[in-house]
PDB file of N, CA and C in Angstrom:
ATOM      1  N   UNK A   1      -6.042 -78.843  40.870  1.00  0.00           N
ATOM      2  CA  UNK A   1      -7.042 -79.619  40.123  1.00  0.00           C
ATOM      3  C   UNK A   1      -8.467 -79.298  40.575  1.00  0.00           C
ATOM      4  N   UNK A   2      -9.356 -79.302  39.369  1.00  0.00           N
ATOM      5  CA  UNK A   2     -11.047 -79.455  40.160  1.00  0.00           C
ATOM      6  C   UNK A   2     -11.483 -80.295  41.004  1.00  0.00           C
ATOM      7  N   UNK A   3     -12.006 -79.653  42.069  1.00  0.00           N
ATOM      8  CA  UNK A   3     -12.291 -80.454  42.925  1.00  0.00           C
ATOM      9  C   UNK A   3     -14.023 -80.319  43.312  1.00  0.00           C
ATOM     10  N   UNK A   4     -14.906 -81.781  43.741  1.00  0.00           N
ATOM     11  CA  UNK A   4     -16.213 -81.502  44.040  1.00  0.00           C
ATOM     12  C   UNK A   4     -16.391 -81.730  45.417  1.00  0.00           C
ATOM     13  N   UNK A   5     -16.587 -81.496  46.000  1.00  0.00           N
ATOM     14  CA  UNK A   5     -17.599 -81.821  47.620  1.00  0.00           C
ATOM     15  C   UNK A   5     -18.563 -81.882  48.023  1.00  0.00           C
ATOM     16  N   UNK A   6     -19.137 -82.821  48.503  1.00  0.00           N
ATOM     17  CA  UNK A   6     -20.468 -83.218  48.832  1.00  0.00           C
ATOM     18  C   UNK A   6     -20.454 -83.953  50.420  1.00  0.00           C
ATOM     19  N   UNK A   7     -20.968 -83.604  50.903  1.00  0.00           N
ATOM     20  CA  UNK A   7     -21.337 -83.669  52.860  1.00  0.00           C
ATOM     21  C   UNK A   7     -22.386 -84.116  52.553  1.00  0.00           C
ATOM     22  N   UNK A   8     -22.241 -85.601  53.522  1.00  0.00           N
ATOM     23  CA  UNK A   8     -23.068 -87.002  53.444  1.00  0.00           C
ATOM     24  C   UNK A   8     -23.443 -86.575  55.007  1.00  0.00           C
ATOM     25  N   UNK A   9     -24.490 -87.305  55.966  1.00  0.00           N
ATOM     26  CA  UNK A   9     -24.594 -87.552  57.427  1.00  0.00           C
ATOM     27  C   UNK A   9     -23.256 -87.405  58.064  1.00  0.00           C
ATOM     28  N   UNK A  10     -22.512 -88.457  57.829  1.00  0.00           N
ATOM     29  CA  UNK A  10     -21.448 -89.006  58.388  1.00  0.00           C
ATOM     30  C   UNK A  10     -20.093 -88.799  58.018  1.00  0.00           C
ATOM     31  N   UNK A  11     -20.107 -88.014  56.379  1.00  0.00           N
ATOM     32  CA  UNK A  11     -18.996 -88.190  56.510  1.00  0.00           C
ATOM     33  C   UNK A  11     -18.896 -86.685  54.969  1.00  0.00           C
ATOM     34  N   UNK A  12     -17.833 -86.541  54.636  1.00  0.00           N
ATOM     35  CA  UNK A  12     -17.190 -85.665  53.428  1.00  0.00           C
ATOM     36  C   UNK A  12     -16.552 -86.242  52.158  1.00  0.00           C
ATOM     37  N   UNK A  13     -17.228 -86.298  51.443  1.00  0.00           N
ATOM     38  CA  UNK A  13     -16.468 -86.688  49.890  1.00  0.00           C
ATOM     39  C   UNK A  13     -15.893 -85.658  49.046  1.00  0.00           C
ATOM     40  N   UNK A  14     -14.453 -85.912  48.747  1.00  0.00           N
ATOM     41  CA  UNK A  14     -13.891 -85.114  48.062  1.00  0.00           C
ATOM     42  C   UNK A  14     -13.909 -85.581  46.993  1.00  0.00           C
ATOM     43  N   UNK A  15     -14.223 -85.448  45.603  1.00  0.00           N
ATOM     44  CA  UNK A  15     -13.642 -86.203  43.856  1.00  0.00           C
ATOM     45  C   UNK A  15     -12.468 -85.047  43.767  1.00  0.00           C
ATOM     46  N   UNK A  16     -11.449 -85.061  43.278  1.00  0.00           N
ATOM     47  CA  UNK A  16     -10.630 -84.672  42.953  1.00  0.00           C
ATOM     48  C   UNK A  16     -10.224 -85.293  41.739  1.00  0.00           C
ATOM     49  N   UNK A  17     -10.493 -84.387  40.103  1.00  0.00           N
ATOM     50  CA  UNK A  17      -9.939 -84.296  39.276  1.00  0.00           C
ATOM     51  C   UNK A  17      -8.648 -84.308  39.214  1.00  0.00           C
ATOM     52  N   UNK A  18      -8.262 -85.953  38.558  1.00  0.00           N
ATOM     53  CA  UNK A  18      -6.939 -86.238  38.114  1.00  0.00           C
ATOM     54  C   UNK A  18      -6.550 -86.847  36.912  1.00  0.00           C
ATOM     55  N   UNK A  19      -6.720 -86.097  36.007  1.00  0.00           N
ATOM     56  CA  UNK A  19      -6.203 -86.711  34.475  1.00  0.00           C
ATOM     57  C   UNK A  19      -5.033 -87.374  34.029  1.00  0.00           C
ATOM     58  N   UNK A  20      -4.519 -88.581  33.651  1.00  0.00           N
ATOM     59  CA  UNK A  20      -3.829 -89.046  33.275  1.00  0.00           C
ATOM     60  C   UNK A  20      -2.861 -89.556  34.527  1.00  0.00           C
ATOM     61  N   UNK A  21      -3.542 -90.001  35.443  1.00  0.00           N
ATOM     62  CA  UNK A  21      -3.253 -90.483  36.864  1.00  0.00           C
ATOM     63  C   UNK A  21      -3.700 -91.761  36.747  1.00  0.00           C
ATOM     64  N   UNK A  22      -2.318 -93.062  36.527  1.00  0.00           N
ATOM     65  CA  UNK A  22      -2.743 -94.183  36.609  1.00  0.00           C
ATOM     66  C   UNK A  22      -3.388 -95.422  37.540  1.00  0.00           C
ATOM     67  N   UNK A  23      -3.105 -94.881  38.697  1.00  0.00           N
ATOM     68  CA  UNK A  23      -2.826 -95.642  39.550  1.00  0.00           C
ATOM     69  C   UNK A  23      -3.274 -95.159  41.223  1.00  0.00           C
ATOM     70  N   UNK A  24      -3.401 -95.543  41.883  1.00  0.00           N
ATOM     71  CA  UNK A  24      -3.247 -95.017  43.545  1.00  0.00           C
ATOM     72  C   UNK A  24      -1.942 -94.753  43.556  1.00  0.00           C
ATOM     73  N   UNK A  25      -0.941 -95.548  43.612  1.00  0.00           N
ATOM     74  CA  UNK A  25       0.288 -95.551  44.144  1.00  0.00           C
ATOM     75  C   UNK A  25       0.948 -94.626  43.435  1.00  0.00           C
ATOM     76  N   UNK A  26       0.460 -93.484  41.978  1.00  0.00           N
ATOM     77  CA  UNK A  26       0.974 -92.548  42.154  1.00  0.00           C
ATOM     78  C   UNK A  26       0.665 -91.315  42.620  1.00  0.00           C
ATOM     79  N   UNK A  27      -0.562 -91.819  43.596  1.00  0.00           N
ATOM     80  CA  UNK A  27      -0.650 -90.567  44.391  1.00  0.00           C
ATOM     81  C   UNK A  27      -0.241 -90.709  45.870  1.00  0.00           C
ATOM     82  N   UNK A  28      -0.002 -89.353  46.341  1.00  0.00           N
ATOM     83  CA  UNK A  28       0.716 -89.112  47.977  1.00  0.00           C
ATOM     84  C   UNK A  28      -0.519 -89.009  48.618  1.00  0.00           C
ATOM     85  N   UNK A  29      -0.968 -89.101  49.661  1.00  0.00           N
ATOM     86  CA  UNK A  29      -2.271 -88.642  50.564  1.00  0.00           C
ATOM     87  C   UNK A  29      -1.107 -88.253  51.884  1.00  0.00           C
ATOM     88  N   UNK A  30      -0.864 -87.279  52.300  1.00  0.00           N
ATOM     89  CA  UNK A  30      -0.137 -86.997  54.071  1.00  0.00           C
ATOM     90  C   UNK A  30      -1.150 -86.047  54.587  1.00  0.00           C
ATOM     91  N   UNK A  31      -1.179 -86.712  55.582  1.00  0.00           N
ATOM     92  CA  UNK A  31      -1.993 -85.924  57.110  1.00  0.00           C
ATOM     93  C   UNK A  31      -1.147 -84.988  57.595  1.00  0.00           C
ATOM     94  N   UNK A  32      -1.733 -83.989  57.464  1.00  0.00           N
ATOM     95  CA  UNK A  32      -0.712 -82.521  58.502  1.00  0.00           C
ATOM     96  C   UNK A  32      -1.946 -82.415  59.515  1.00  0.00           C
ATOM     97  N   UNK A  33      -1.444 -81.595  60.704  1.00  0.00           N
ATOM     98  CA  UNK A  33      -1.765 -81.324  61.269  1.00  0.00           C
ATOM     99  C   UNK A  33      -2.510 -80.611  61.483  1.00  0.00           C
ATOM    100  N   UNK A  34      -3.312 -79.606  60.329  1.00  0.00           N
ATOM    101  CA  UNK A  34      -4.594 -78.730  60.324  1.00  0.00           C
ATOM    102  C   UNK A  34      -4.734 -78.884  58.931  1.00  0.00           C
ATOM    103  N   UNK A  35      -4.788 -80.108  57.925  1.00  0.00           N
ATOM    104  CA  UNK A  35      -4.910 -80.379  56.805  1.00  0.00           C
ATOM    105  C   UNK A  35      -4.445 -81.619  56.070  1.00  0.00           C
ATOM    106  N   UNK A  36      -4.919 -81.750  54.799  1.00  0.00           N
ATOM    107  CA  UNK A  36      -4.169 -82.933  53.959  1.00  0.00           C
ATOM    108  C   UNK A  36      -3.450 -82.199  52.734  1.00  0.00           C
ATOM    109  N   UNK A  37      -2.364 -82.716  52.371  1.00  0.00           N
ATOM    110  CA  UNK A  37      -1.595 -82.692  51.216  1.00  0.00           C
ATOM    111  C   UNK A  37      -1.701 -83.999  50.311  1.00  0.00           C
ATOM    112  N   UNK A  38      -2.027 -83.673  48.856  1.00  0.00           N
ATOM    113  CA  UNK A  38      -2.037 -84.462  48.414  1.00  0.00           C
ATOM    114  C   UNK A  38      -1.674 -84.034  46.902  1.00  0.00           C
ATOM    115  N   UNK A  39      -0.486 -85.046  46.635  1.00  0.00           N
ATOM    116  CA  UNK A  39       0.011 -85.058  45.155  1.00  0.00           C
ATOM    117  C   UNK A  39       0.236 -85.707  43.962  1.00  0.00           C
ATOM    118  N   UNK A  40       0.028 -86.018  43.204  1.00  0.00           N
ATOM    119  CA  UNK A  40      -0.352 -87.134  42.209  1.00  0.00           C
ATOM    120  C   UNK A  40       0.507 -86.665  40.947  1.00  0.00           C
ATOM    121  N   UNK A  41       0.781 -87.836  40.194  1.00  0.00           N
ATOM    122  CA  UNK A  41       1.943 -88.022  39.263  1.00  0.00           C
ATOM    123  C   UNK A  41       1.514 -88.156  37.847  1.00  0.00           C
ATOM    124  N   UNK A  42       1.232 -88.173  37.056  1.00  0.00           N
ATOM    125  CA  UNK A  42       0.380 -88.043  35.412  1.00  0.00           C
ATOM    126  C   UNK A  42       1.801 -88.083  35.142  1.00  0.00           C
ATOM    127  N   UNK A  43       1.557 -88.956  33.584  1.00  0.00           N
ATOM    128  CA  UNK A  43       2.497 -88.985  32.603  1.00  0.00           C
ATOM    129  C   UNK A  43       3.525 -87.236  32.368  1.00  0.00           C
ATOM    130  N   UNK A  44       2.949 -86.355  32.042  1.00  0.00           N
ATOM    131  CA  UNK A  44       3.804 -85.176  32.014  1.00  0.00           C
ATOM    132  C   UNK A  44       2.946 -84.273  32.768  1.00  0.00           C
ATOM    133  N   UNK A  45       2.438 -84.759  33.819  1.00  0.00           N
ATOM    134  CA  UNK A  45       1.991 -83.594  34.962  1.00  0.00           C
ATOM    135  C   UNK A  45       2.030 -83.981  36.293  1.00  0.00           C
ATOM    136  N   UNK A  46       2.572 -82.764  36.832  1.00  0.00           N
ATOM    137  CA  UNK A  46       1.976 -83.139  38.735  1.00  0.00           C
ATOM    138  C   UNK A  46       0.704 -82.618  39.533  1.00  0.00           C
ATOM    139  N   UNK A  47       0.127 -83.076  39.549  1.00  0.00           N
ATOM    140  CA  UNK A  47      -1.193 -82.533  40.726  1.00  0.00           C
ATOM    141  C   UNK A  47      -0.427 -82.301  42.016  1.00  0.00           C
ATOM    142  N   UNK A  48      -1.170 -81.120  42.634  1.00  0.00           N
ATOM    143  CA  UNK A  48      -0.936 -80.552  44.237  1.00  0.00           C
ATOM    144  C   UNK A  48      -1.288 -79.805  44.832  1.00  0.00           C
ATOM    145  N   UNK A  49      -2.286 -80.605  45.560  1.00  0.00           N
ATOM    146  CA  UNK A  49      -3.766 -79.763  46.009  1.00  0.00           C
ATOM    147  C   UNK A  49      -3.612 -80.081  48.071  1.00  0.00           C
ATOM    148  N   UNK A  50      -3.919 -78.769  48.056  1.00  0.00           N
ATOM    149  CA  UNK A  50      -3.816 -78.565  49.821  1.00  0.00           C
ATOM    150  C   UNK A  50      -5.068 -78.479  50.486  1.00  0.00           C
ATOM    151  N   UNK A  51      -5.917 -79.629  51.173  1.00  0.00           N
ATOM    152  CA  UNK A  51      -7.637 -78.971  51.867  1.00  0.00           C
ATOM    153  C   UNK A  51      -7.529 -78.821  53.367  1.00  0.00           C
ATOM    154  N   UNK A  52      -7.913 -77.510  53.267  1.00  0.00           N
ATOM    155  CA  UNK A  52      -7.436 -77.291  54.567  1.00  0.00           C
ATOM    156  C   UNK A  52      -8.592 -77.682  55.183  1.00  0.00           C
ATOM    157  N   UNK A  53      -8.700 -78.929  56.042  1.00  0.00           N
ATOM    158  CA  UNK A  53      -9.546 -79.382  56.830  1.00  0.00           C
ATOM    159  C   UNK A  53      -9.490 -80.659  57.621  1.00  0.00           C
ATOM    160  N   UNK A  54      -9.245 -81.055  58.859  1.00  0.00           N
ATOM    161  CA  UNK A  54      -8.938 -81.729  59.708  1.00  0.00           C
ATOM    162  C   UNK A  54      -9.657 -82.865  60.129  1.00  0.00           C
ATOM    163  N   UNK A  55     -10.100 -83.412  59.257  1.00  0.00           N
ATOM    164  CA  UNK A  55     -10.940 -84.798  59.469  1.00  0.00           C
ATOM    165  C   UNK A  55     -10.196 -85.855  58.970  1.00  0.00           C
ATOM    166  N   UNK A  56     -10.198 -86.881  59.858  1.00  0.00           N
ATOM    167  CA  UNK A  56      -9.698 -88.155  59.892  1.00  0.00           C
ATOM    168  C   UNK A  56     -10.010 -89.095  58.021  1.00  0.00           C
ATOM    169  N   UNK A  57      -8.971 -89.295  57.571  1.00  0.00           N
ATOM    170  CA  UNK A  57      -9.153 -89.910  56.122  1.00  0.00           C
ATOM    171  C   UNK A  57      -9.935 -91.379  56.606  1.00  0.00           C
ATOM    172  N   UNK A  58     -11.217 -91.696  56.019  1.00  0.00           N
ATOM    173  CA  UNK A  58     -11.507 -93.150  55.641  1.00  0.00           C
ATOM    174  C   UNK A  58     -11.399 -94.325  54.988  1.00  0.00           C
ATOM    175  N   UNK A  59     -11.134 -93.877  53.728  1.00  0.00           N
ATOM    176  CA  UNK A  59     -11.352 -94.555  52.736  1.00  0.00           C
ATOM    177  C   UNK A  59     -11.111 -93.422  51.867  1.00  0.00           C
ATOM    178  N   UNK A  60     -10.128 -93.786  50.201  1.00  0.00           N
ATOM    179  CA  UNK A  60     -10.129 -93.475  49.370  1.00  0.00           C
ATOM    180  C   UNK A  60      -9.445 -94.478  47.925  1.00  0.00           C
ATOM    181  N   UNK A  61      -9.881 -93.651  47.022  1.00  0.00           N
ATOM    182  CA  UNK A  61      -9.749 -94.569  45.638  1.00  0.00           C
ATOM    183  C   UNK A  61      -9.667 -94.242  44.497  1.00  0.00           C
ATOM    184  N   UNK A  62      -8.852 -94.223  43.315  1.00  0.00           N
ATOM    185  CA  UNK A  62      -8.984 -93.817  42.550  1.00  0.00           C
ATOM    186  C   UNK A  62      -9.469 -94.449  41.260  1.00  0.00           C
ATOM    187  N   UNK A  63     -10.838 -93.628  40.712  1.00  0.00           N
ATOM    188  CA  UNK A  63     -11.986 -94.007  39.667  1.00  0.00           C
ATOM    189  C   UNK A  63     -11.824 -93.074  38.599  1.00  0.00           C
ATOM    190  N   UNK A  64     -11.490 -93.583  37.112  1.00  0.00           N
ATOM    191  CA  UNK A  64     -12.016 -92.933  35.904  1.00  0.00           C
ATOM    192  C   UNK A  64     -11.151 -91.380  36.026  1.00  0.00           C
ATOM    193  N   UNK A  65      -9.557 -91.088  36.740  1.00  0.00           N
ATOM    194  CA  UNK A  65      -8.954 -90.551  36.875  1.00  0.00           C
ATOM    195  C   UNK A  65      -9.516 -89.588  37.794  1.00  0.00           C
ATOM    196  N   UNK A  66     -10.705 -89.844  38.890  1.00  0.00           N
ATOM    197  CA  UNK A  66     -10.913 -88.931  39.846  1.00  0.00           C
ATOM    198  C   UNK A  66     -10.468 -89.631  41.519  1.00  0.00           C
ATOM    199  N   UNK A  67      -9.756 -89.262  42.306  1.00  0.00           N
ATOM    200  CA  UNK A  67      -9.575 -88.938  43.411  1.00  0.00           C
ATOM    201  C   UNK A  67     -10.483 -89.063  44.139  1.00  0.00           C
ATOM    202  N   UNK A  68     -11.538 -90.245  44.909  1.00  0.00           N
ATOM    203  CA  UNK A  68     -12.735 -90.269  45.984  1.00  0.00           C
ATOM    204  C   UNK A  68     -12.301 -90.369  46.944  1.00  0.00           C
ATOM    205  N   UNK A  69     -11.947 -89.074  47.523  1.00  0.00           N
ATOM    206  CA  UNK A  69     -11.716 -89.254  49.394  1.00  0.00           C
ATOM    207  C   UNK A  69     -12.747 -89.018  50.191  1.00  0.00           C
ATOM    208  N   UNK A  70     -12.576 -90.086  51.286  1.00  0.00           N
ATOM    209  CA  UNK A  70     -13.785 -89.747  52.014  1.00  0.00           C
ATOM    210  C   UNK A  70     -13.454 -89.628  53.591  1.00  0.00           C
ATOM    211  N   UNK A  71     -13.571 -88.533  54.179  1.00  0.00           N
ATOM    212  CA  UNK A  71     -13.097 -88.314  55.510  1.00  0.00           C
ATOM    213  C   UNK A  71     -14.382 -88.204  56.418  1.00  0.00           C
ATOM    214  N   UNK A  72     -14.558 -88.387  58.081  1.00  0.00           N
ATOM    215  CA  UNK A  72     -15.009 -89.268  58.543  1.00  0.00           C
ATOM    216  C   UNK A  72     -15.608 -87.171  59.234  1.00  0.00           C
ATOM    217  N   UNK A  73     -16.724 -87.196  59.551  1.00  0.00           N
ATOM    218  CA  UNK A  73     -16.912 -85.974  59.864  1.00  0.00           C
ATOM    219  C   UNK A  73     -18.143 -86.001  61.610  1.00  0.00           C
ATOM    220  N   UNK A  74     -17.180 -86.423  62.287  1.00  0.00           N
ATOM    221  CA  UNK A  74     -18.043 -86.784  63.601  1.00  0.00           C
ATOM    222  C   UNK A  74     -18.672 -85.669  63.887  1.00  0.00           C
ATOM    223  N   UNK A  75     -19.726 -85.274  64.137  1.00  0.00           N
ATOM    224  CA  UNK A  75     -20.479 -84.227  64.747  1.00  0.00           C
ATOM    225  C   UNK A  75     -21.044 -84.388  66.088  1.00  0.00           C
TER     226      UNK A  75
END
């Protein structure tokens, strides 16, 4: 899926384009160990997008079928 990124002070926002994604609870968010996996469920589609990047998840939500993750980027 399209994805945007934007690096705040403090932290990393991901939007992740998800069309016809109702809900949070049909998406997966898992923490790996040098990345996140994340997969999401649409009426006749699956999203499954891999970012390879190791920052602690904060907060996320899903708005207007986009994906706002926001991971915590200590410097």
């Amino acid at each position: 899926p399209e994805t945007n990124i934007r690096r705040l002070s403090n932290k990393v926002v991901y939007e992740i384009n998800l069309p016809g994604v109702k809900s949070v609870k049909d998406i997966s968010i898992v923490q790996l160990e040098n990345s996140i996996e994340i997969k999401a469920l649409a009426k006749e589609k699956v999203f499954y997008k891999i970012i390879p990047i190791n920052l602690p998840i904060t907060n996320y939500a899903l708005e207007k079928g986009k994906l706002v993750l926001e991971l915590d980027s200590k410097d």
